[in-house]
Each structure stands twice: as C-alpha cells, then as structure tokens.
N, C-alpha and C. Protein backbone atom coordinates (compact mmCIF):
# COMPACT_ATOMS: atom_id res chain seq x y z
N UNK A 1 -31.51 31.15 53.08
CA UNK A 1 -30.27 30.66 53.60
C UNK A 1 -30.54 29.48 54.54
N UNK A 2 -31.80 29.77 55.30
CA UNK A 2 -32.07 28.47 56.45
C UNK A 2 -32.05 27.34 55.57
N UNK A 3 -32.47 27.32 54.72
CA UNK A 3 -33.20 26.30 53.63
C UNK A 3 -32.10 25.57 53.10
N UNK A 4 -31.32 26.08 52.75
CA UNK A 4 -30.10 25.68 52.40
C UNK A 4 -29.35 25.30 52.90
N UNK A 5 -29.08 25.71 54.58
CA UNK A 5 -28.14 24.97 55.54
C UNK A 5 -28.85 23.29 55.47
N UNK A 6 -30.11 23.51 55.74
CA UNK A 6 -31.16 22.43 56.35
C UNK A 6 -30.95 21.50 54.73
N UNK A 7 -30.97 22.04 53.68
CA UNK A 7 -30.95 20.82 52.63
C UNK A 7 -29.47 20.59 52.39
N UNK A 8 -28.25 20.72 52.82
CA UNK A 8 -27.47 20.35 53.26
C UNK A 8 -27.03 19.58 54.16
N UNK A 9 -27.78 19.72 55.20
CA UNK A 9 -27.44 18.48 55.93
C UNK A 9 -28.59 17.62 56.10
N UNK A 10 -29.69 17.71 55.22
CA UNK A 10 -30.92 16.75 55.20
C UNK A 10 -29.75 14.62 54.87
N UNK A 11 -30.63 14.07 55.96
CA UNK A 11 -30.08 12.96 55.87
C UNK A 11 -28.85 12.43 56.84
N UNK A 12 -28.33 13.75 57.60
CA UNK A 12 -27.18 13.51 58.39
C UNK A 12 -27.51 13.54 60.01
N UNK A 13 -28.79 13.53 60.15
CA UNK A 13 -29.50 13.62 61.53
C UNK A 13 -29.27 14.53 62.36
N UNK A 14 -28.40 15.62 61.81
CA UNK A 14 -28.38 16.77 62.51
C UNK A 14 -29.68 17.43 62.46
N UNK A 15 -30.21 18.13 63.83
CA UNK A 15 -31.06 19.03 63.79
C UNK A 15 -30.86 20.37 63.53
N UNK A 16 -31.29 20.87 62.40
CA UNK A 16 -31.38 22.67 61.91
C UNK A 16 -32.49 23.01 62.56
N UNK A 17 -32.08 24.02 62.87
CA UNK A 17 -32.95 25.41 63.73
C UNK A 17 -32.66 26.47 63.42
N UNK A 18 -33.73 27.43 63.42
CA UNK A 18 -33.21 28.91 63.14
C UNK A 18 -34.12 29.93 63.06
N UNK A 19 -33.90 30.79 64.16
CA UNK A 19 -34.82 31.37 64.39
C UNK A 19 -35.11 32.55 63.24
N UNK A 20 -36.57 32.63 63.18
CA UNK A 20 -37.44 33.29 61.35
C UNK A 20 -38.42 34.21 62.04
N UNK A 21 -38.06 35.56 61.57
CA UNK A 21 -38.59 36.87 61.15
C UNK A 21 -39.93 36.70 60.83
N UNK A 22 -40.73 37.25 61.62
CA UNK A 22 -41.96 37.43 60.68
C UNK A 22 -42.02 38.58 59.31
N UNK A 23 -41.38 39.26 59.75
CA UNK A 23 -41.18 40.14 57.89
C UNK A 23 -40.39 39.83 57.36
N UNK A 24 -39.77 38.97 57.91
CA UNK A 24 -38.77 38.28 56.84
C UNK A 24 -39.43 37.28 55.54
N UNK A 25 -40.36 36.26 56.52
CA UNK A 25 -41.40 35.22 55.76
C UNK A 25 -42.40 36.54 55.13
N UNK A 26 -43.12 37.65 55.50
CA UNK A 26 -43.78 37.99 54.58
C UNK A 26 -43.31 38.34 53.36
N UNK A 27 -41.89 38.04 52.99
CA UNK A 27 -41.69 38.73 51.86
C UNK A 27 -40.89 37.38 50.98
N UNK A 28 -41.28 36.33 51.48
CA UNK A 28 -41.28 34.67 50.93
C UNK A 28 -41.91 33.43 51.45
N UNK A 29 -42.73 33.80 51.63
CA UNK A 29 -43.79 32.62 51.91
C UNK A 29 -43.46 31.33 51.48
N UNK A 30 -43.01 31.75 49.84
CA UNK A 30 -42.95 30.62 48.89
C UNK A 30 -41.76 29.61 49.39
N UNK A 31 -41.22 30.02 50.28
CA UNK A 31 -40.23 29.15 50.79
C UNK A 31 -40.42 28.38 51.82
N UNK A 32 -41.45 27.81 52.29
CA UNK A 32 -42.55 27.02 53.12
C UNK A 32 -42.91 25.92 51.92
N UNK A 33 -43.35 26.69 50.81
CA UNK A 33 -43.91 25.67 50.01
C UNK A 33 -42.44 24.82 49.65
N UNK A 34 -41.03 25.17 49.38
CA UNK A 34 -40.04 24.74 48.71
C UNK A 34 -39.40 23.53 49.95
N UNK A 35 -39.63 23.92 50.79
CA UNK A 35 -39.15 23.23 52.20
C UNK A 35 -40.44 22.03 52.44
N UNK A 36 -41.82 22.06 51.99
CA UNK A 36 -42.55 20.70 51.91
C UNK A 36 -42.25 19.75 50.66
N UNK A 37 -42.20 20.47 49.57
CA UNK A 37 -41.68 19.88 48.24
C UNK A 37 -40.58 19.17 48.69
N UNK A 38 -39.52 19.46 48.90
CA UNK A 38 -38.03 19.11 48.63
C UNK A 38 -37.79 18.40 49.90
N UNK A 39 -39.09 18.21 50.92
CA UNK A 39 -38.70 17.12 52.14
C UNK A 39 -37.66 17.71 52.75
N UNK A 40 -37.24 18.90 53.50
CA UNK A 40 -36.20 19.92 53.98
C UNK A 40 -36.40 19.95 55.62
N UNK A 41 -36.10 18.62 56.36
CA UNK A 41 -36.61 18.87 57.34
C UNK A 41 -35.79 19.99 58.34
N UNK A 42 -36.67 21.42 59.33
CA UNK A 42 -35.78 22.31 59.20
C UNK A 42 -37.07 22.43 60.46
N UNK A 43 -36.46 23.15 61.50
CA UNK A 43 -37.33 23.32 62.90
C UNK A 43 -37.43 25.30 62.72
N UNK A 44 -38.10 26.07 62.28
CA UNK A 44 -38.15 27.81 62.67
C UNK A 44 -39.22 28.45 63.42
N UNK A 45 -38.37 28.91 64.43
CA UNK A 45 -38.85 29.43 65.92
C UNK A 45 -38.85 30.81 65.91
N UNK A 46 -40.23 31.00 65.48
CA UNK A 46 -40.26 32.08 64.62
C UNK A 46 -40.72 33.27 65.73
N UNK A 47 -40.16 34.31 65.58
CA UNK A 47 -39.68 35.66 66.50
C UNK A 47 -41.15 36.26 65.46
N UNK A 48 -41.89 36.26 66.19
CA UNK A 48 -43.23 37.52 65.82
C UNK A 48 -43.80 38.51 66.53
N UNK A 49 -42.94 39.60 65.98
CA UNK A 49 -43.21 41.05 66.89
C UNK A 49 -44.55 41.46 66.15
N UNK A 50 -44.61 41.06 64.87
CA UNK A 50 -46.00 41.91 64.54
C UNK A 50 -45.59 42.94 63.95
N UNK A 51 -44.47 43.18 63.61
CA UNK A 51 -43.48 44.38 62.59
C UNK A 51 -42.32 44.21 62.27
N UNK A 52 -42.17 45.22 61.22
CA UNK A 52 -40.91 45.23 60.46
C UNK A 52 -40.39 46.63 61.65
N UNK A 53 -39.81 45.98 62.84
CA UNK A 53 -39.57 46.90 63.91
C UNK A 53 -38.21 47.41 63.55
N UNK A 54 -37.75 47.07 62.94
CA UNK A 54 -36.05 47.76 62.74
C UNK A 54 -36.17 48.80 61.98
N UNK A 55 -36.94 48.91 60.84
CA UNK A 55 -37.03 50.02 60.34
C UNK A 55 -38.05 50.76 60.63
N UNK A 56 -38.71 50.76 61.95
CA UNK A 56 -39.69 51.27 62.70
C UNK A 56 -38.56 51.91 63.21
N UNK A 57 -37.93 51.50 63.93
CA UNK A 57 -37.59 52.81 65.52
C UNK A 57 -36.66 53.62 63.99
N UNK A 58 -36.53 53.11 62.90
CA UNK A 58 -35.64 54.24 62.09
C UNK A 58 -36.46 55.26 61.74
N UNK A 59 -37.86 54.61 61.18
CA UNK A 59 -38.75 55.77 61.18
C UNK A 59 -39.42 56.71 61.98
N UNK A 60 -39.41 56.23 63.63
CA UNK A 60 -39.64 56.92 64.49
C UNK A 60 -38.36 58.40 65.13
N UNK A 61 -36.89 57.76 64.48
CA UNK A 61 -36.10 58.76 64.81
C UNK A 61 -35.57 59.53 63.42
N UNK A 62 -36.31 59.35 62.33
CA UNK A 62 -36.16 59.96 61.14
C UNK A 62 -37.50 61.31 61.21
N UNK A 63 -39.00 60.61 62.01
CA UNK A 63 -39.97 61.89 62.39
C UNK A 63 -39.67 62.86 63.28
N UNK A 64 -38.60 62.70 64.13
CA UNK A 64 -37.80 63.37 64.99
C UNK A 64 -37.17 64.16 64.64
N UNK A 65 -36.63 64.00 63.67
CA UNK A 65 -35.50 64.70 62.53
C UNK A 65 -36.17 65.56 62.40
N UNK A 66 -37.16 65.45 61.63
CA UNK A 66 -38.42 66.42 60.58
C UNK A 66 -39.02 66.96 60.92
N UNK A 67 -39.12 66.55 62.75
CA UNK A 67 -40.22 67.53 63.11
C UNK A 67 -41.78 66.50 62.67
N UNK A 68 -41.80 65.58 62.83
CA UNK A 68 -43.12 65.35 62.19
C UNK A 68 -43.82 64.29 63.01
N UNK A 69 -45.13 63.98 62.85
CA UNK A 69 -46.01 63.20 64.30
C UNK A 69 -45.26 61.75 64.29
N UNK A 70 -44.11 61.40 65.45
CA UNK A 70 -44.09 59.89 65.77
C UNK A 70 -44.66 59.50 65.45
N UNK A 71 -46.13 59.44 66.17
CA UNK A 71 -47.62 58.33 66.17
C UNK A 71 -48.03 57.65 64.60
N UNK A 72 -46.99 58.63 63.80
CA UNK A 72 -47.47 57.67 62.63
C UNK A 72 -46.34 57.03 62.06
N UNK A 73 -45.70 56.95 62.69
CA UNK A 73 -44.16 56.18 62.42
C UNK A 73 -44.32 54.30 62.10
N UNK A 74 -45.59 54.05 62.72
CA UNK A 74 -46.25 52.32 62.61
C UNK A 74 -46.57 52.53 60.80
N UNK A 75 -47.15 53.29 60.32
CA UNK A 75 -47.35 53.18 58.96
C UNK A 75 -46.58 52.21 57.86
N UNK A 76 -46.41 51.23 57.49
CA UNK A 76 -46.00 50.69 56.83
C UNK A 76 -44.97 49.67 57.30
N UNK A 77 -44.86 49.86 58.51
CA UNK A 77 -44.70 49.06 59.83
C UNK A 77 -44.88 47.84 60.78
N UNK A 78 -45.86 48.17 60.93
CA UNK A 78 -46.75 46.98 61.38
C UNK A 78 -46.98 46.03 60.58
N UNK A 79 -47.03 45.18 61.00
CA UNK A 79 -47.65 43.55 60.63
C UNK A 79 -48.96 43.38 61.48
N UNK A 80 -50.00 43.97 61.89
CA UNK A 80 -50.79 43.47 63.20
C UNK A 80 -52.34 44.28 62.09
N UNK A 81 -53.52 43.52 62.68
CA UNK A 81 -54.80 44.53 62.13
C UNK A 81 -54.79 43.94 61.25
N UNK A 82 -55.23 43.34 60.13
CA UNK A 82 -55.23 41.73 60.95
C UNK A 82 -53.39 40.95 61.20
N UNK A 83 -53.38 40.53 62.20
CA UNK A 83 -52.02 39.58 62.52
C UNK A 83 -52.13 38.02 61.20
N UNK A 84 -51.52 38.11 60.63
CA UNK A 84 -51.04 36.95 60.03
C UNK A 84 -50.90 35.66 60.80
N UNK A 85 -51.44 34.52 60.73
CA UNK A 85 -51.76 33.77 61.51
C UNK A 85 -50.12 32.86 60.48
N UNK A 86 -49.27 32.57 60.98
CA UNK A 86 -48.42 31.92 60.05
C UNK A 86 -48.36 30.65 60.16
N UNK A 87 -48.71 30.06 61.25
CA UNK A 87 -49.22 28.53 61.95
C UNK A 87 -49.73 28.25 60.95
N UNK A 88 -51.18 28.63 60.39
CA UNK A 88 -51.89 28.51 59.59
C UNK A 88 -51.55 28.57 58.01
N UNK A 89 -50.21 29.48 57.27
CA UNK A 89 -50.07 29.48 56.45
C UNK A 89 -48.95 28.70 56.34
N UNK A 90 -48.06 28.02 57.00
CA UNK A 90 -47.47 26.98 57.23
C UNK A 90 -47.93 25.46 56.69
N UNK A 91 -48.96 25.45 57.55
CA UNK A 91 -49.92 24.14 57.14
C UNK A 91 -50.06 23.96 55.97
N UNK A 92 -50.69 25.08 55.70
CA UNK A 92 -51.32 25.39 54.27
C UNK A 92 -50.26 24.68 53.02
N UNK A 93 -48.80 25.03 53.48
CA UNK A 93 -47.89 24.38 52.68
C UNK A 93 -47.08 22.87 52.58
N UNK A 94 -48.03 22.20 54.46
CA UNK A 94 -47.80 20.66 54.44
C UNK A 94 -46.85 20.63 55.57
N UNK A 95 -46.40 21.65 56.27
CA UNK A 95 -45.34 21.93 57.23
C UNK A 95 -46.13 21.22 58.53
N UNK A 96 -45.45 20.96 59.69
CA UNK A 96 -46.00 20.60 60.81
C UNK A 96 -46.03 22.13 61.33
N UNK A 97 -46.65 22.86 62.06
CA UNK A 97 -47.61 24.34 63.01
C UNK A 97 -47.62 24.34 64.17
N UNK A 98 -47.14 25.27 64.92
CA UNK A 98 -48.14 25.98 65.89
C UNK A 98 -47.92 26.94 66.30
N UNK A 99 -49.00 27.36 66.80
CA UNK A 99 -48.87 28.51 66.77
C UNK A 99 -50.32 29.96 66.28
N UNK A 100 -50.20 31.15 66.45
CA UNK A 100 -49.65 32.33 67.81
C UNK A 100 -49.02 31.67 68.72
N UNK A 101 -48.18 31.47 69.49
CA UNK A 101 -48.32 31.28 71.09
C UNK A 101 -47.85 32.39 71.89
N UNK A 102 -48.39 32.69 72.76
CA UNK A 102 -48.32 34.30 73.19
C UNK A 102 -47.92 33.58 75.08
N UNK A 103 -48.53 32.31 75.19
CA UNK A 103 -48.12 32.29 76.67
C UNK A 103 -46.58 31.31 76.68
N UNK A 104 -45.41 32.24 77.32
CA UNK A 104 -44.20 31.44 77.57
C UNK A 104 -43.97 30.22 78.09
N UNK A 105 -45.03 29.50 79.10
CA UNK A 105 -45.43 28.08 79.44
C UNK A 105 -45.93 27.41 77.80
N UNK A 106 -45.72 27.90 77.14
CA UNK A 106 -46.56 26.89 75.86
C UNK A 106 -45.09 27.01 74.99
N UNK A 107 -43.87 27.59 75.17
CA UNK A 107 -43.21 27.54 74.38
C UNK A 107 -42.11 26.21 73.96
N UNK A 108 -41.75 26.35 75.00
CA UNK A 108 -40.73 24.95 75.66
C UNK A 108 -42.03 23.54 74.91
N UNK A 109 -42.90 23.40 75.44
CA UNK A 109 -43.50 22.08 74.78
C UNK A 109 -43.95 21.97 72.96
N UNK A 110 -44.22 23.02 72.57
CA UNK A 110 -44.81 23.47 71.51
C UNK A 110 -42.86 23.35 70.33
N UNK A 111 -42.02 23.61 70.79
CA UNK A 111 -40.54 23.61 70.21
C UNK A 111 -40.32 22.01 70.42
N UNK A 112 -40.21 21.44 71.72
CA UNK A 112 -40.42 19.90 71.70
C UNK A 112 -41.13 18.72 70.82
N UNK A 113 -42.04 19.25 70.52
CA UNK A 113 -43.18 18.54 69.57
C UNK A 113 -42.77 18.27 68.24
N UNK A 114 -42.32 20.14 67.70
CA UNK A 114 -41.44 20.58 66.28
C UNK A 114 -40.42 19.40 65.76
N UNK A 115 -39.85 19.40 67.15
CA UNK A 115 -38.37 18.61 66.84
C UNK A 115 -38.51 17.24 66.54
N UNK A 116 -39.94 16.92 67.11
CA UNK A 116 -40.09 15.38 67.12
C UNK A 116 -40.22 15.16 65.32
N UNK A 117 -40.96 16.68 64.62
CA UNK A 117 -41.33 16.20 63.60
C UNK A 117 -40.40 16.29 62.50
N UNK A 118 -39.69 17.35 63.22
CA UNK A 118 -38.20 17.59 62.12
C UNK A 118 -37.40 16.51 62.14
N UNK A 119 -37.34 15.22 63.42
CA UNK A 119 -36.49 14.68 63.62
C UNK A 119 -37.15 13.20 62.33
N UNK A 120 -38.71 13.22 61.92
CA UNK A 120 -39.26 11.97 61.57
C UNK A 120 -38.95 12.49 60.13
N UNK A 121 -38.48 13.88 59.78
CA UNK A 121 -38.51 14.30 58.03
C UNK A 121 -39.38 15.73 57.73
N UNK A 122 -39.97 16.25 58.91
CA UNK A 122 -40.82 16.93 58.15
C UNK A 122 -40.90 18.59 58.83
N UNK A 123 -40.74 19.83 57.88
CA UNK A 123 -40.06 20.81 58.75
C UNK A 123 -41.53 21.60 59.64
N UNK A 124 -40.84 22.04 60.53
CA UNK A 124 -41.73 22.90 61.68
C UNK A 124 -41.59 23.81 61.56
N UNK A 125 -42.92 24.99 62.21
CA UNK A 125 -42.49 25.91 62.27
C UNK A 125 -43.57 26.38 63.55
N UNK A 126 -43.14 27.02 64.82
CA UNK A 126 -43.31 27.44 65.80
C UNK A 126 -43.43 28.87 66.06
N UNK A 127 -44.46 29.30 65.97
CA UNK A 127 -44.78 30.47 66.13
C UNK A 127 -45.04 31.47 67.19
N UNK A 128 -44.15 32.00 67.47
CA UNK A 128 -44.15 32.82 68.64
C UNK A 128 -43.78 34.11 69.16
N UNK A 129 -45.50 34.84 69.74
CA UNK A 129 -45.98 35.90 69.54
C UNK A 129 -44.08 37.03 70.72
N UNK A 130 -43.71 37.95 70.06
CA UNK A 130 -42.60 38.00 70.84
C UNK A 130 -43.32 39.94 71.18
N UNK A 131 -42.54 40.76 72.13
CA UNK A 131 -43.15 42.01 72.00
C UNK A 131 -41.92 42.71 71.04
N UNK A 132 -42.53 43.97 70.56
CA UNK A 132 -41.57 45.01 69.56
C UNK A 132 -39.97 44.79 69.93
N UNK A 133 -39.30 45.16 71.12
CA UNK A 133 -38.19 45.28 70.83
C UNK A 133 -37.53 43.54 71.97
C-alpha cells in the first residue's frame, strides 16, 4: 500500500513516509526490490521490535487459557537470534540505509539524511531498533 501511495504521487514533490513493520517486510522483501526498479521515491521509518509482537501477547494470553508455560509464547515470535539487519537488505536492493539504530540521538539525523535522498528520487529506509510494546 506504501508503494502505491508513493508511486502515486512520484513526481509531485510531495514527501511519502510511512512508518514499516519489521514483520511486515519479512513477509515482502520483494517490495524493496519493486520500489528501486520503478524509481518510487518513498522515506520508511521502520518500527523494529524484533517480533511479530501482536500476535505474541495473543499467544502469551492464549498459554494462560491452557494452562501452559508463557516462556514459550516467543516461539514463532520473535524476529531476534539472529536480528535481521534490514539496513543491509535494503541496500542490497539499491535503496538508500541505515540502520539498526538503537541510540534515540541517532534518530532525528539518520530520518534527515533519508529525506534528503527521497527528496533527490531515491527511496529510504531507516531502521529503528524500537522495544516490544
């Protein structure tokens, strides 16, 4: 849907933004590659908890239900062990990067930079480490 706002108004100098899921992108990557192809310039300030946390606390109050160990409620959950470096798989598709950023002083300049590149044609994506809830 980002993709689509953003190649909609590609050419009208509006800036698109929108903040992107890390389990959201694991389950289309390929849409990094479609956004360097198609010149989609598009800025995503990307929210990385490191899980598919929404249907975490469901599974944590569904083991509740059952009677059964919380502690394994992360099972199929997590995104972390190894963390997906998405900065990196970004690039990989021609996008301008950066990113983990885990310290909040790096955020504000690191989103500044993005925009410069979204603003010359070319989409960003800003990666930033956020906690579970």
């Amino acid at each position: 849907m980002n993709l689509g706002i953003a190649l909609a108004h590609k050419g009208s100098g509006k800036l698109v933004t929108a903040i992107q899921t890390d389990g959201d992108l694991m389950f289309d990557a390929g849409a990094l590659w479609v956004a360097a192809h198609d010149q989609i310039p598009i800025l995503l300030v990307m929210f990385n908890n490191r899980a598919y946390y929404n249907d975490w606390e469901h599974q944590i109050r569904m083991a509740e239900v059952r009677e059964r160990d919380v502690r394994m409620a992360y099972l199929g959950q997590e995104i972390d062990n190894p963390a997906p470096d998405f900065a990196t798989v970004a690039k990989g598709f021609g996008w301008y990067s950066e990113g983990p950023i885990d310290q909040p002083k790096d955020i504000g300049p690191a989103i500044r930079r993005g925009v410069e590149k979204v603003k010359a044609g070319q989409p960003a994506l800003i990666d930033v480490v956020t906690q579970y809830r």
